[in-house]
PDB file of N, CA and C in Angstrom:
ATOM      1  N   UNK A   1    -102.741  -6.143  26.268  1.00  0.00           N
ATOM      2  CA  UNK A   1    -102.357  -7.055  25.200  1.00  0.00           C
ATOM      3  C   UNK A   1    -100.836  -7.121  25.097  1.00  0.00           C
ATOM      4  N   UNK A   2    -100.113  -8.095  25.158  1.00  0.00           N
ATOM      5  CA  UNK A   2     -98.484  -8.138  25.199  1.00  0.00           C
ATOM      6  C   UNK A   2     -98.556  -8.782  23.230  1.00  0.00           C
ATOM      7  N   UNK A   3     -97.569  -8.409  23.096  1.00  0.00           N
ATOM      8  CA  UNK A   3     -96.943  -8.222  21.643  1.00  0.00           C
ATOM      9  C   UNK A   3     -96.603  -9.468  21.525  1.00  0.00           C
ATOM     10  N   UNK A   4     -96.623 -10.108  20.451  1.00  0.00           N
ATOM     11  CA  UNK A   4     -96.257 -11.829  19.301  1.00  0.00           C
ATOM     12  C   UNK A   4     -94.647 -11.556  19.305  1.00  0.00           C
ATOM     13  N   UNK A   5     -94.462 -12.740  19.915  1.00  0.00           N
ATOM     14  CA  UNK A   5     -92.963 -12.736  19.519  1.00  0.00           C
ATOM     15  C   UNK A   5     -92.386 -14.142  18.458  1.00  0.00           C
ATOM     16  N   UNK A   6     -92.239 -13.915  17.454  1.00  0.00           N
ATOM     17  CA  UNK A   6     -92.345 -15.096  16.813  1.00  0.00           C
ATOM     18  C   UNK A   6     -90.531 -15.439  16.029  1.00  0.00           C
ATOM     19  N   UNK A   7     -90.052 -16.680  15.840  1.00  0.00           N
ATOM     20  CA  UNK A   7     -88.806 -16.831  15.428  1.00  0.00           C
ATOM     21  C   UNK A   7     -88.829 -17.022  13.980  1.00  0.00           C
ATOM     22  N   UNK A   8     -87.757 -17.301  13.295  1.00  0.00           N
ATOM     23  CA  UNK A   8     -87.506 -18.179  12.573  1.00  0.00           C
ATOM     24  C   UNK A   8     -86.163 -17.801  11.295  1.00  0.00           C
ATOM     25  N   UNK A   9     -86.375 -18.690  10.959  1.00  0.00           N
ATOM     26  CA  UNK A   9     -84.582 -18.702  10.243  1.00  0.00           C
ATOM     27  C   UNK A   9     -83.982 -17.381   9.053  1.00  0.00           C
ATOM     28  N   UNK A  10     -82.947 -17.086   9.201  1.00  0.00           N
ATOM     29  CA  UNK A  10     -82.638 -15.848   8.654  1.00  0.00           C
ATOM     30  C   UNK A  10     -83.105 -16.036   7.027  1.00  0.00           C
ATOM     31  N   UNK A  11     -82.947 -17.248   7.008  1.00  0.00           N
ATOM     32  CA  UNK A  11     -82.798 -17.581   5.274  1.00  0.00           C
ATOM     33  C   UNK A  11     -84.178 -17.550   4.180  1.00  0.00           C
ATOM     34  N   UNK A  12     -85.368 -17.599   5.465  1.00  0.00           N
ATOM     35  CA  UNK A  12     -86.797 -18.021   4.941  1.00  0.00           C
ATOM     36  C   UNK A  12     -87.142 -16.367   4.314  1.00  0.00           C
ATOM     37  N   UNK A  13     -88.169 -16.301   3.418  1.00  0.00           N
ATOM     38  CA  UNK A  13     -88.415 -15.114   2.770  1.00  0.00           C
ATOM     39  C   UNK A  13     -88.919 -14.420   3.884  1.00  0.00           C
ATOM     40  N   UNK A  14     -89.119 -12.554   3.945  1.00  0.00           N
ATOM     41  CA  UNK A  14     -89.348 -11.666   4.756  1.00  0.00           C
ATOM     42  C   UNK A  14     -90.873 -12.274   4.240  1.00  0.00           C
ATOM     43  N   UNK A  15     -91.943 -11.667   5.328  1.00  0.00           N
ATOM     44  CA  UNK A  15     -93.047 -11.726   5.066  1.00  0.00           C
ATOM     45  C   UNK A  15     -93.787 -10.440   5.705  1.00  0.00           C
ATOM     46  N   UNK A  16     -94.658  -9.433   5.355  1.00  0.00           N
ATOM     47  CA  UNK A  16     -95.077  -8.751   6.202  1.00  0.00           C
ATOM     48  C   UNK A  16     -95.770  -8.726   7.325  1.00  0.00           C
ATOM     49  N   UNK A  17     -95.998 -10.007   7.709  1.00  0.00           N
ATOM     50  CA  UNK A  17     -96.498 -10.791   9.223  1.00  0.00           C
ATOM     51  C   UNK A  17     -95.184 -10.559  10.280  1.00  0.00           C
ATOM     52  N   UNK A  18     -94.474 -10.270   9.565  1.00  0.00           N
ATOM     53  CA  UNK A  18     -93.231 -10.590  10.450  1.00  0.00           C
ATOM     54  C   UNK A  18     -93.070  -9.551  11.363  1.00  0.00           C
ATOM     55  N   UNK A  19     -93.425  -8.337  11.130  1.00  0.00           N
ATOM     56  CA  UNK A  19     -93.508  -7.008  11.972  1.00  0.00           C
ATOM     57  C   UNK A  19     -92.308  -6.615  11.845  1.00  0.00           C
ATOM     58  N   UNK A  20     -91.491  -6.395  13.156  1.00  0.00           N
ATOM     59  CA  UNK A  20     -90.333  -5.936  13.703  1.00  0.00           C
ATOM     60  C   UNK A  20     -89.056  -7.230  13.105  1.00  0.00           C
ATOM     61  N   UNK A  21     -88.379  -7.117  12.267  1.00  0.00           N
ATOM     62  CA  UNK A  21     -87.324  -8.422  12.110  1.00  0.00           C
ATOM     63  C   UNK A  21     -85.912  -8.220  12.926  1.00  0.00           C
ATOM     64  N   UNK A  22     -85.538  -8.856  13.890  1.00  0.00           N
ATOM     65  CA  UNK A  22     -84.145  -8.400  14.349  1.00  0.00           C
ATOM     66  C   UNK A  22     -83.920  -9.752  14.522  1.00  0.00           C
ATOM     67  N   UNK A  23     -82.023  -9.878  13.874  1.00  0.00           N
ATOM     68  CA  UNK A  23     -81.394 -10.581  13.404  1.00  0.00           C
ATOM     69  C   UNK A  23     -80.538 -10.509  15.355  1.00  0.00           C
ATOM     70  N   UNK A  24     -80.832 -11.897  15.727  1.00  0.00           N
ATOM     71  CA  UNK A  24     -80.117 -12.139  16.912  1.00  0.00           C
ATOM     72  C   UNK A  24     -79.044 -13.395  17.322  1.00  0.00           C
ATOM     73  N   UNK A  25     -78.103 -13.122  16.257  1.00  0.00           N
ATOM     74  CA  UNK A  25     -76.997 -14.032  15.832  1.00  0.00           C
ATOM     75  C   UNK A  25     -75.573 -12.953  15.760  1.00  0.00           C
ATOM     76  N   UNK A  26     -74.913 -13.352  16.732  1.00  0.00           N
ATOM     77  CA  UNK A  26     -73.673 -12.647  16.827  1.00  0.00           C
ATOM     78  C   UNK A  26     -72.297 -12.094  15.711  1.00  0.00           C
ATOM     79  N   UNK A  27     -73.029 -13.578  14.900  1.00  0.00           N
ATOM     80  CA  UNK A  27     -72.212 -13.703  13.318  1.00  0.00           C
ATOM     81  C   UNK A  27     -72.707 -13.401  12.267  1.00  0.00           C
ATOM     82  N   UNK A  28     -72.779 -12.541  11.350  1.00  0.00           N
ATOM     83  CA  UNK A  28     -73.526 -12.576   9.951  1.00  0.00           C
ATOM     84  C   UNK A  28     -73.395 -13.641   9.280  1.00  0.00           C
ATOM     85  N   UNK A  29     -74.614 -14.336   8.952  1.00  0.00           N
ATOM     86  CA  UNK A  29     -75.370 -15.501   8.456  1.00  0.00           C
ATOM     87  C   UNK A  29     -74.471 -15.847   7.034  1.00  0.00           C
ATOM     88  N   UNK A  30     -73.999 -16.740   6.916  1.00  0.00           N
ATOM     89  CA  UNK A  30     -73.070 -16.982   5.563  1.00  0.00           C
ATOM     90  C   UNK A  30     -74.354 -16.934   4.757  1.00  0.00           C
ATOM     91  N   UNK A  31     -74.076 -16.408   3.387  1.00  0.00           N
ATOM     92  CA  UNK A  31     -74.784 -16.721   2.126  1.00  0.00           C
ATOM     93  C   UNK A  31     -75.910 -15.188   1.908  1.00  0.00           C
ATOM     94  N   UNK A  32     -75.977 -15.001   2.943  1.00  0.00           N
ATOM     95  CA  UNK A  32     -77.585 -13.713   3.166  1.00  0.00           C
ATOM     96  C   UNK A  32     -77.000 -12.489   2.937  1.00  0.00           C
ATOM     97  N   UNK A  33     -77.190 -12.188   1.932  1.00  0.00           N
ATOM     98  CA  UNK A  33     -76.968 -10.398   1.710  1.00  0.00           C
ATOM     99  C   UNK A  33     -77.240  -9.582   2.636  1.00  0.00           C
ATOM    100  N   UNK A  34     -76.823  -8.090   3.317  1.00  0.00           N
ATOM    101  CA  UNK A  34     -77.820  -7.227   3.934  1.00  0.00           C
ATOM    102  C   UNK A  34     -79.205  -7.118   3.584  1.00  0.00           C
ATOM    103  N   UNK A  35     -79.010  -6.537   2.426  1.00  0.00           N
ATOM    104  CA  UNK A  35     -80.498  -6.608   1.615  1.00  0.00           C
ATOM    105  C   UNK A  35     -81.705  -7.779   1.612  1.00  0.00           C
ATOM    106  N   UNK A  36     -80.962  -9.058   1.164  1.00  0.00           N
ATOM    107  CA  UNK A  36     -81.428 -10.286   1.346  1.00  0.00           C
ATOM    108  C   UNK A  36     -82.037 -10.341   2.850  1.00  0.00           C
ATOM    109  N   UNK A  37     -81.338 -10.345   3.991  1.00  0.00           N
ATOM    110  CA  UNK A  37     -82.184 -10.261   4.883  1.00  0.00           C
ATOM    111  C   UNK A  37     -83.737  -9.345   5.019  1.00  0.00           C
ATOM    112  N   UNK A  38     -83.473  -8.586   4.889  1.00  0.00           N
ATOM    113  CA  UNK A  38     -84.551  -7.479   5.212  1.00  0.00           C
ATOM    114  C   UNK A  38     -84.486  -7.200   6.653  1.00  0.00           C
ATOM    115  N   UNK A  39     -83.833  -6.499   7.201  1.00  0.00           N
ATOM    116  CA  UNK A  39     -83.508  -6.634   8.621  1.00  0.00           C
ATOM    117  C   UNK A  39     -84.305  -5.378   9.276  1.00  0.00           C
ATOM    118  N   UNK A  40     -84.947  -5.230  10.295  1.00  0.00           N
ATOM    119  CA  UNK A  40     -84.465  -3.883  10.557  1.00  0.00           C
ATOM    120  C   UNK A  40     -83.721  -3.867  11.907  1.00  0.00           C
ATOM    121  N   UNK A  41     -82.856  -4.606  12.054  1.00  0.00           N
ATOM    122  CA  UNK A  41     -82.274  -3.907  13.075  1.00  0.00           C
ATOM    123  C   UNK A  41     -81.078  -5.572  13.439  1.00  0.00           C
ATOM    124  N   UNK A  42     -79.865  -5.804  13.534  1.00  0.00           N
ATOM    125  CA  UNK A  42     -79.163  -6.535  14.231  1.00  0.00           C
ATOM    126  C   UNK A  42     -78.307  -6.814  15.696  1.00  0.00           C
ATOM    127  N   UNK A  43     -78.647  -7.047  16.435  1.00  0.00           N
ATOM    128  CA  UNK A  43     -78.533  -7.310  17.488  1.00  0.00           C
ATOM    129  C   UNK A  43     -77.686  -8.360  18.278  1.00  0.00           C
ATOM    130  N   UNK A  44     -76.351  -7.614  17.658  1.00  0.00           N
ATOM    131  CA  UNK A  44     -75.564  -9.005  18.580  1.00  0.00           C
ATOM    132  C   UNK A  44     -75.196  -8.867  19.949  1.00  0.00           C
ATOM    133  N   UNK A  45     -76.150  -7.836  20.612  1.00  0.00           N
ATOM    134  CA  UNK A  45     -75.152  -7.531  22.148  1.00  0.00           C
ATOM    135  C   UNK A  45     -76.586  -8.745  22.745  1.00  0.00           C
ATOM    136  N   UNK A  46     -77.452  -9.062  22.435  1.00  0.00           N
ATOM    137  CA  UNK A  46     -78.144 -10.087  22.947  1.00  0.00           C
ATOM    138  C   UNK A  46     -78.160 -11.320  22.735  1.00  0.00           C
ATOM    139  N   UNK A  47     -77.039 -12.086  21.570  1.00  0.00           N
ATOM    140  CA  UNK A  47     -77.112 -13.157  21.047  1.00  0.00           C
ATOM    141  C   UNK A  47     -76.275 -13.878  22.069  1.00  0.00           C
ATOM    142  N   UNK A  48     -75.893 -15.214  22.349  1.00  0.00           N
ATOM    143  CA  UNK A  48     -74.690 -15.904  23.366  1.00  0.00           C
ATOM    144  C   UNK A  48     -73.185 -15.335  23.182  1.00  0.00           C
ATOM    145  N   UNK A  49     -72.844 -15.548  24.144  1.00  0.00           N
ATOM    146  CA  UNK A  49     -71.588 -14.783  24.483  1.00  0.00           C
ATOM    147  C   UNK A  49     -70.663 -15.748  23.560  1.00  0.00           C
ATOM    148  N   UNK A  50     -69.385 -15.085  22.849  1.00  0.00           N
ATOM    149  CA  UNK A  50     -68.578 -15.925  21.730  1.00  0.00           C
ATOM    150  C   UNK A  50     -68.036 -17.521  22.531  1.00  0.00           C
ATOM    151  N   UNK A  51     -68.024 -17.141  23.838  1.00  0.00           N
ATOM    152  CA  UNK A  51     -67.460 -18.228  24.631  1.00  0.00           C
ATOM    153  C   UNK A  51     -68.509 -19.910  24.267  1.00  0.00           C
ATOM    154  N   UNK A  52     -69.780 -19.067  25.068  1.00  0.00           N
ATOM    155  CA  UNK A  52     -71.326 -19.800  24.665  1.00  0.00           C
ATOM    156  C   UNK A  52     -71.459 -20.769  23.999  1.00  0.00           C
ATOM    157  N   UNK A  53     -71.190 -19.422  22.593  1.00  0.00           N
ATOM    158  CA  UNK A  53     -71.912 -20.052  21.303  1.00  0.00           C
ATOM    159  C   UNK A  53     -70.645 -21.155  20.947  1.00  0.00           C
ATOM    160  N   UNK A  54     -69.803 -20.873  21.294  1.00  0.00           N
ATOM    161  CA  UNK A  54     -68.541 -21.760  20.661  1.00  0.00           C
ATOM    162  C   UNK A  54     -68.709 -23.315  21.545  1.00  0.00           C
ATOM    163  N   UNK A  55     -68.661 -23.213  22.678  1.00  0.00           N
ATOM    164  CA  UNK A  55     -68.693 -24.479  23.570  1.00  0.00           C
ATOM    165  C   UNK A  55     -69.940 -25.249  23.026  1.00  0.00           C
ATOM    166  N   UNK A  56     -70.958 -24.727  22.955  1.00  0.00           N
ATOM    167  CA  UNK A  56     -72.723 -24.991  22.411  1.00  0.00           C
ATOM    168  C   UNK A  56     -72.566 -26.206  21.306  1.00  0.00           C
ATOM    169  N   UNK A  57     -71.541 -25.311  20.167  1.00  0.00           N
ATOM    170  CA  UNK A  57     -71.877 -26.085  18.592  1.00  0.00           C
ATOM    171  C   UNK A  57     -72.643 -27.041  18.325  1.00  0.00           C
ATOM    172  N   UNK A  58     -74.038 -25.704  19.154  1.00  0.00           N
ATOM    173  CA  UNK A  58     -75.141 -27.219  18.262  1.00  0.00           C
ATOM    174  C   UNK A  58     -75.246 -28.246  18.548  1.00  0.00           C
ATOM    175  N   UNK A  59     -74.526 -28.702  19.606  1.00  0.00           N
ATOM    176  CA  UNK A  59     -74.596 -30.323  19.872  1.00  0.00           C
ATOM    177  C   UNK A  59     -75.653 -30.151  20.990  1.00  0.00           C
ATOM    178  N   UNK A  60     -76.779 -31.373  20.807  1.00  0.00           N
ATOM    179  CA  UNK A  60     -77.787 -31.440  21.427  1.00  0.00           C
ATOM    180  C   UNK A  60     -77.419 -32.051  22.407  1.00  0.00           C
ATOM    181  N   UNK A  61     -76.912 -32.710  22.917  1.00  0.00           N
ATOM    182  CA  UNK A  61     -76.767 -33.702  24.055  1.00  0.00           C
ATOM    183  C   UNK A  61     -76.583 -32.234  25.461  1.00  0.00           C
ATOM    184  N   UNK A  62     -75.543 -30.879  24.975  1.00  0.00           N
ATOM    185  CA  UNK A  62     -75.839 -29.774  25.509  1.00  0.00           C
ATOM    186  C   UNK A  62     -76.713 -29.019  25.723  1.00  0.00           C
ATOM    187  N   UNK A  63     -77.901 -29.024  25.069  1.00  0.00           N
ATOM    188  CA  UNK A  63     -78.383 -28.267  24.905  1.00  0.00           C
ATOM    189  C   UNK A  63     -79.366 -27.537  25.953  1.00  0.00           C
ATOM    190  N   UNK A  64     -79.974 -28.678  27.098  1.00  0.00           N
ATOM    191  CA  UNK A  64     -79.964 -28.235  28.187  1.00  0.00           C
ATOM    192  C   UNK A  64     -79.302 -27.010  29.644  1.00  0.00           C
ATOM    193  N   UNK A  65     -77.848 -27.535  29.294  1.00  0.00           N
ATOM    194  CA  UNK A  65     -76.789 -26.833  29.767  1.00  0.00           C
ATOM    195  C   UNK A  65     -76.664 -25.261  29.329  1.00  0.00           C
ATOM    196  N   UNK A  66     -76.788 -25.449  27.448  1.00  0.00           N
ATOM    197  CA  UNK A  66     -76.844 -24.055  26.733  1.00  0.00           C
ATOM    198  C   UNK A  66     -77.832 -22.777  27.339  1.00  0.00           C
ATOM    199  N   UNK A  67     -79.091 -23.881  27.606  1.00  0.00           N
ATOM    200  CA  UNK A  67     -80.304 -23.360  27.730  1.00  0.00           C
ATOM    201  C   UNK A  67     -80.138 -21.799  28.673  1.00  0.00           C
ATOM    202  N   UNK A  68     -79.768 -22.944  29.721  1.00  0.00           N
ATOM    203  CA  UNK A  68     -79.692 -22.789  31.498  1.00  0.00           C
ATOM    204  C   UNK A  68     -78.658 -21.152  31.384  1.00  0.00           C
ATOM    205  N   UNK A  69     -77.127 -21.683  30.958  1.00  0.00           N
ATOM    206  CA  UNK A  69     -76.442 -20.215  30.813  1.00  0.00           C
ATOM    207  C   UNK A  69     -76.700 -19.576  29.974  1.00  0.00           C
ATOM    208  N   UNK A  70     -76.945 -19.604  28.566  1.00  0.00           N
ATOM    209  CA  UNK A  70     -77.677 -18.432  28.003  1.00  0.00           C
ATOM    210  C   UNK A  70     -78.844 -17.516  28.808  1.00  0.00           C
ATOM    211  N   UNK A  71     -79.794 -17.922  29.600  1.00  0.00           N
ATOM    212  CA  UNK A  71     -80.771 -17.686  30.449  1.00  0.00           C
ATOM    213  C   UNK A  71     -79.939 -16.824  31.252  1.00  0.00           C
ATOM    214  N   UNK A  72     -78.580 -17.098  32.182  1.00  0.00           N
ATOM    215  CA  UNK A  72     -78.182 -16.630  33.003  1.00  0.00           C
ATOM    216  C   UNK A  72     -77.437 -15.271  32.153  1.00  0.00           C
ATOM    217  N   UNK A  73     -77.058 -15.180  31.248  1.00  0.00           N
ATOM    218  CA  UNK A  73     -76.341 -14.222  30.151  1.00  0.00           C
ATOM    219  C   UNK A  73     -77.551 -13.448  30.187  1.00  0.00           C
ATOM    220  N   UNK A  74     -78.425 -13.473  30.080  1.00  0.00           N
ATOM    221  CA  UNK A  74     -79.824 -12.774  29.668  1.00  0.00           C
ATOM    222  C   UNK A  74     -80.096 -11.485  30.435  1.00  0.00           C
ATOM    223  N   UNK A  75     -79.989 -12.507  31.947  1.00  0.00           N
ATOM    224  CA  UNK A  75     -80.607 -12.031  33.075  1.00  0.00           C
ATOM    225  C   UNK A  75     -79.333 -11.202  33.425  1.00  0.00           C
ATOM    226  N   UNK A  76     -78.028 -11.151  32.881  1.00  0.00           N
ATOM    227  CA  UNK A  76     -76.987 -10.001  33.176  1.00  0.00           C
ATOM    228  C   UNK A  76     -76.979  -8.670  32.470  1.00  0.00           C
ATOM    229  N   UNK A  77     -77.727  -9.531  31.034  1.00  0.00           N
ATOM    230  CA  UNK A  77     -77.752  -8.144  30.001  1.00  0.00           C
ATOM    231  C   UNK A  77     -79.002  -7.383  29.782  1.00  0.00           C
ATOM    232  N   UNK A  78     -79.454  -7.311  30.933  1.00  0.00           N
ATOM    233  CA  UNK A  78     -80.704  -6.471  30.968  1.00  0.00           C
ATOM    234  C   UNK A  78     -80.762  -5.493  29.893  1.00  0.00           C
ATOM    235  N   UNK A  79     -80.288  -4.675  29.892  1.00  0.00           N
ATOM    236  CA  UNK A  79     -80.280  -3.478  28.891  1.00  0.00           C
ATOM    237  C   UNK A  79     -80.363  -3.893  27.497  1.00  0.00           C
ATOM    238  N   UNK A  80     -79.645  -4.575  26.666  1.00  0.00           N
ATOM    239  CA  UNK A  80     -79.731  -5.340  25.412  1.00  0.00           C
ATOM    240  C   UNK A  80     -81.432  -5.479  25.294  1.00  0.00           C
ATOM    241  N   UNK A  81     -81.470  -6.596  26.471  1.00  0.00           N
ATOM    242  CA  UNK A  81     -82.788  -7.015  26.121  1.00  0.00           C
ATOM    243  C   UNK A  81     -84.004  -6.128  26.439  1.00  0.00           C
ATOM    244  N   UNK A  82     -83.798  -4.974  27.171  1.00  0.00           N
ATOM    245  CA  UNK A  82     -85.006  -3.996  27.228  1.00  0.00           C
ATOM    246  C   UNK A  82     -84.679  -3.279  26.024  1.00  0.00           C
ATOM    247  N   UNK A  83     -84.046  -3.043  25.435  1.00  0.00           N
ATOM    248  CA  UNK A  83     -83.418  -2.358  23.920  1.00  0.00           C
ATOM    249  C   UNK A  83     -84.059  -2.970  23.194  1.00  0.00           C
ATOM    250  N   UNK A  84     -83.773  -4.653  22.538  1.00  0.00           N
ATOM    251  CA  UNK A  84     -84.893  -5.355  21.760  1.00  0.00           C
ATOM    252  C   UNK A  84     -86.269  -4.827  21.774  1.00  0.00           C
ATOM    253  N   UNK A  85     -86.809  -5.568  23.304  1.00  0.00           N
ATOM    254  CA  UNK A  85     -88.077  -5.368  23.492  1.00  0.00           C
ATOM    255  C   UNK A  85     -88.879  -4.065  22.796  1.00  0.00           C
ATOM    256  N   UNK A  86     -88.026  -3.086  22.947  1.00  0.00           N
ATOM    257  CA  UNK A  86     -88.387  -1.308  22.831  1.00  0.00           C
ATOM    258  C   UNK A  86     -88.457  -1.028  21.155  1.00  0.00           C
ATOM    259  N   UNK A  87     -87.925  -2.181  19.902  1.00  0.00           N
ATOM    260  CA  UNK A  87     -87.580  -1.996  18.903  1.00  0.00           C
ATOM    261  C   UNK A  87     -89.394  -2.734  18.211  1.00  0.00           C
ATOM    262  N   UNK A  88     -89.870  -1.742  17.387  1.00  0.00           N
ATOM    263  CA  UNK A  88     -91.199  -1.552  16.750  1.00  0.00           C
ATOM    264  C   UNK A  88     -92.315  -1.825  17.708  1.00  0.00           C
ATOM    265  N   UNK A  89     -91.979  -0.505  18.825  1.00  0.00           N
ATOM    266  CA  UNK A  89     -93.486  -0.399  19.311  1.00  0.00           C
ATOM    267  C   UNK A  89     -93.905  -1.645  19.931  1.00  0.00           C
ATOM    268  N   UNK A  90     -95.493  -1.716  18.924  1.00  0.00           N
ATOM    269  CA  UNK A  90     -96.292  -2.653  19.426  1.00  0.00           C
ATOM    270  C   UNK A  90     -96.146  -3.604  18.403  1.00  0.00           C
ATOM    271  N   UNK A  91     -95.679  -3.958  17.599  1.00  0.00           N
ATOM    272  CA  UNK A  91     -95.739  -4.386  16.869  1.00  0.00           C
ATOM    273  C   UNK A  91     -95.139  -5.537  16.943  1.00  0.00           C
ATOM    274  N   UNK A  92     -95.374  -6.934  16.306  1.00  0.00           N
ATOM    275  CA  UNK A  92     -94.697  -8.473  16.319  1.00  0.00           C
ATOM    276  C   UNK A  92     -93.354  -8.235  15.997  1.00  0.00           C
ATOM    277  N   UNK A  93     -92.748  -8.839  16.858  1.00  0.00           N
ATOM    278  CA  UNK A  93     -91.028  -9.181  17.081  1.00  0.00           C
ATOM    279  C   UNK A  93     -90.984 -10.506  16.223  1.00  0.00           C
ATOM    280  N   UNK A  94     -90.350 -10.462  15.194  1.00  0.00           N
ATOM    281  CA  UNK A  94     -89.453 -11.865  14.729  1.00  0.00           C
ATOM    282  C   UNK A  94     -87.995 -11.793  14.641  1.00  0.00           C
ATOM    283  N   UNK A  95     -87.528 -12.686  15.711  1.00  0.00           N
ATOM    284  CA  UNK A  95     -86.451 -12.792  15.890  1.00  0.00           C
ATOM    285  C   UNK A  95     -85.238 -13.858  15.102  1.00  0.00           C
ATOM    286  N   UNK A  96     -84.713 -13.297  14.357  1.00  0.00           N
ATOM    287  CA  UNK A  96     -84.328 -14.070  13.255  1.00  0.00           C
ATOM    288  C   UNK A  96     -82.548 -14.581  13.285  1.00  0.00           C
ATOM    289  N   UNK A  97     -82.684 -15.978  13.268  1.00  0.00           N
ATOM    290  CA  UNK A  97     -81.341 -16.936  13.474  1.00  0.00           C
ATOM    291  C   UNK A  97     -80.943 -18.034  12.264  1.00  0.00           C
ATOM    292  N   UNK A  98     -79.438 -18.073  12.431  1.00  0.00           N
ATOM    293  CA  UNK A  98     -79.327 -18.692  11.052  1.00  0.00           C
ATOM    294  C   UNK A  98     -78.596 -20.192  11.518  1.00  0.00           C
ATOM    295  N   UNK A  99     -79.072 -21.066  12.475  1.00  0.00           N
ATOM    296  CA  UNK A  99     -79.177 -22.279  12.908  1.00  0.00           C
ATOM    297  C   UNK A  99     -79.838 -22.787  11.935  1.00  0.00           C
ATOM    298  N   UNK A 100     -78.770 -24.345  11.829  1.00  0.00           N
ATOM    299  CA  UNK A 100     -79.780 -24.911  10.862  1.00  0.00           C
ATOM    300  C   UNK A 100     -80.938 -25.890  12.288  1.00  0.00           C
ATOM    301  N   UNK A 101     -80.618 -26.120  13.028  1.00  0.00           N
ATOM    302  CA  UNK A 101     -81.352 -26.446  14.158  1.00  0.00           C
ATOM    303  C   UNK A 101     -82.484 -25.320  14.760  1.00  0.00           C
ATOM    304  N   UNK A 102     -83.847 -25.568  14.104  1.00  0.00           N
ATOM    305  CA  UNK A 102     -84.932 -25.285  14.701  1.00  0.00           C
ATOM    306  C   UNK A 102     -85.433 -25.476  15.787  1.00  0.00           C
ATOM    307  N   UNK A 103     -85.272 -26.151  16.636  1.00  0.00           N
ATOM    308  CA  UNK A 103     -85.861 -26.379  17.768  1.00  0.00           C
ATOM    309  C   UNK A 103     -84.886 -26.080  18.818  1.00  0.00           C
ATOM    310  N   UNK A 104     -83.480 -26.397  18.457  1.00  0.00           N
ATOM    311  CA  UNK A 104     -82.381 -25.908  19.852  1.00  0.00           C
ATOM    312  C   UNK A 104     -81.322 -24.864  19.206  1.00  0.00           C
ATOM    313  N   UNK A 105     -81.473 -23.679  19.538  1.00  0.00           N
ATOM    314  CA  UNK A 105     -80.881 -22.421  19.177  1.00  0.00           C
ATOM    315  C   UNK A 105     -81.373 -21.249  19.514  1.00  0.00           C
ATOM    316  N   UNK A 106     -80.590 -20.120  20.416  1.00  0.00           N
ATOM    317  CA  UNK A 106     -80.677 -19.308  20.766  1.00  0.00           C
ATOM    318  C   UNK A 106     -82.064 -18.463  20.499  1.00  0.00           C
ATOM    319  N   UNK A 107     -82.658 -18.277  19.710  1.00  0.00           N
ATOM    320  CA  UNK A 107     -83.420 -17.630  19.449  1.00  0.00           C
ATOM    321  C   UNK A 107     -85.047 -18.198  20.102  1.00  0.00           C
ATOM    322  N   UNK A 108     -84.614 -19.484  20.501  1.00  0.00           N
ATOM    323  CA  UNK A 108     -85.766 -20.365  20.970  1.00  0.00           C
ATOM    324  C   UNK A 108     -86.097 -19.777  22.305  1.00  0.00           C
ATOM    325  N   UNK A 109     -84.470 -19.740  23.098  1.00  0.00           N
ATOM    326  CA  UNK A 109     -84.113 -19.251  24.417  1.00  0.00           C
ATOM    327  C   UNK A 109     -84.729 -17.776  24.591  1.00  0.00           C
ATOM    328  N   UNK A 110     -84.104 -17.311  23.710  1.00  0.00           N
ATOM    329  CA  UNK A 110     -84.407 -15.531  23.550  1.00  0.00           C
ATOM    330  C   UNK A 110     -85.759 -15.463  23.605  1.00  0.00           C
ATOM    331  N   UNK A 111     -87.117 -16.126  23.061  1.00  0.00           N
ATOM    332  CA  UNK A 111     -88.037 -16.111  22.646  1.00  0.00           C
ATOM    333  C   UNK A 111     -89.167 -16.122  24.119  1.00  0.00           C
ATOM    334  N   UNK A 112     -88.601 -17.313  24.458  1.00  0.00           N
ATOM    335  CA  UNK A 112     -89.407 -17.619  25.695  1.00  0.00           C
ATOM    336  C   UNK A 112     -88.585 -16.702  27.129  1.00  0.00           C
ATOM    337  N   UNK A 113     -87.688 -16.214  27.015  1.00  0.00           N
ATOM    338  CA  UNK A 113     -87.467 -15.341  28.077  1.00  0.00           C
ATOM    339  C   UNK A 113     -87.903 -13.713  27.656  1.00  0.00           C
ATOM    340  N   UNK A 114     -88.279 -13.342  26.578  1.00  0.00           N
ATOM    341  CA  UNK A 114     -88.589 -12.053  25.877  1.00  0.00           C
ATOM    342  C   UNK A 114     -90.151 -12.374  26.702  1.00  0.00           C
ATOM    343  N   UNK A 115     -90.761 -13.318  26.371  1.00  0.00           N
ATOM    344  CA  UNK A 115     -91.951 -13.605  26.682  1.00  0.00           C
ATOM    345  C   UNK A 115     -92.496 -13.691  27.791  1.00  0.00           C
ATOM    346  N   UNK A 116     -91.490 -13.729  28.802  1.00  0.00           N
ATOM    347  CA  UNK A 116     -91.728 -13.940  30.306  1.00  0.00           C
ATOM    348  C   UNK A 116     -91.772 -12.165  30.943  1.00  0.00           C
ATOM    349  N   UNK A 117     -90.779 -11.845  29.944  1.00  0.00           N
ATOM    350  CA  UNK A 117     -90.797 -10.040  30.403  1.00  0.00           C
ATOM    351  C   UNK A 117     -91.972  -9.373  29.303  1.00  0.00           C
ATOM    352  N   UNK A 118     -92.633  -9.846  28.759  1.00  0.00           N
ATOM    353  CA  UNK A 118     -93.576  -8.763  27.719  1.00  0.00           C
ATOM    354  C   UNK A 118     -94.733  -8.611  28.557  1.00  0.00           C
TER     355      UNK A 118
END
């Protein structure tokens, strides 16, 4: 049985479905308390490189491009990401990002390459 890896935005309430919560955003989320999050664990050695995330800004017309080198960032930082993986057991991974873009943002990337190694 491979483990649920599920996303979603730093800002939405914790839920206990959520399992494992790690915050995979390089920047602390404007507005979100520590507490407010409910974190257990933050993880910026796996989020896009400052270069990345800066060139990226979210603009979709990139987002393809983002995809592709974040992927390649991934596949350099092995260790980060066997570190994630290793964080609550067996238990569901929600990987939590503070994009207001749901569908194109790192954590989408992170999600489906976590998923290819579980």
């Amino acid at each position: 049985m491979t483990r649920e890896i599920a996303i979603k935005r730093v800002y939405e309430p914790a839920a206990k479905s959520d399992g494992t919560r790690i915050l995979v955003d390089r920047l602390w989320p404007r507005g979100v308390s520590r507490a407010g999050a409910a974190l257990d664990v933050w993880m910026k050695d796996v989020a896009p490189s400052a270069e990345l995330r800066k060139w990226f800004n979210h603009e979709p017309e990139r987002w393809a491009e983002f995809r592709r080198r974040y992927e390649a960032e991934l596949k350099k930082n092995r260790a980060a990401v066997e570190l994630l993986l290793a964080h609550g057991g067996k238990k569901r991974l929600t990987l939590l990002y503070s994009a207001h873009d749901e569908e194109r943002n790192q954590a989408v990337v992170l999600a489906a390459h976590l998923r290819k190694l579980n």
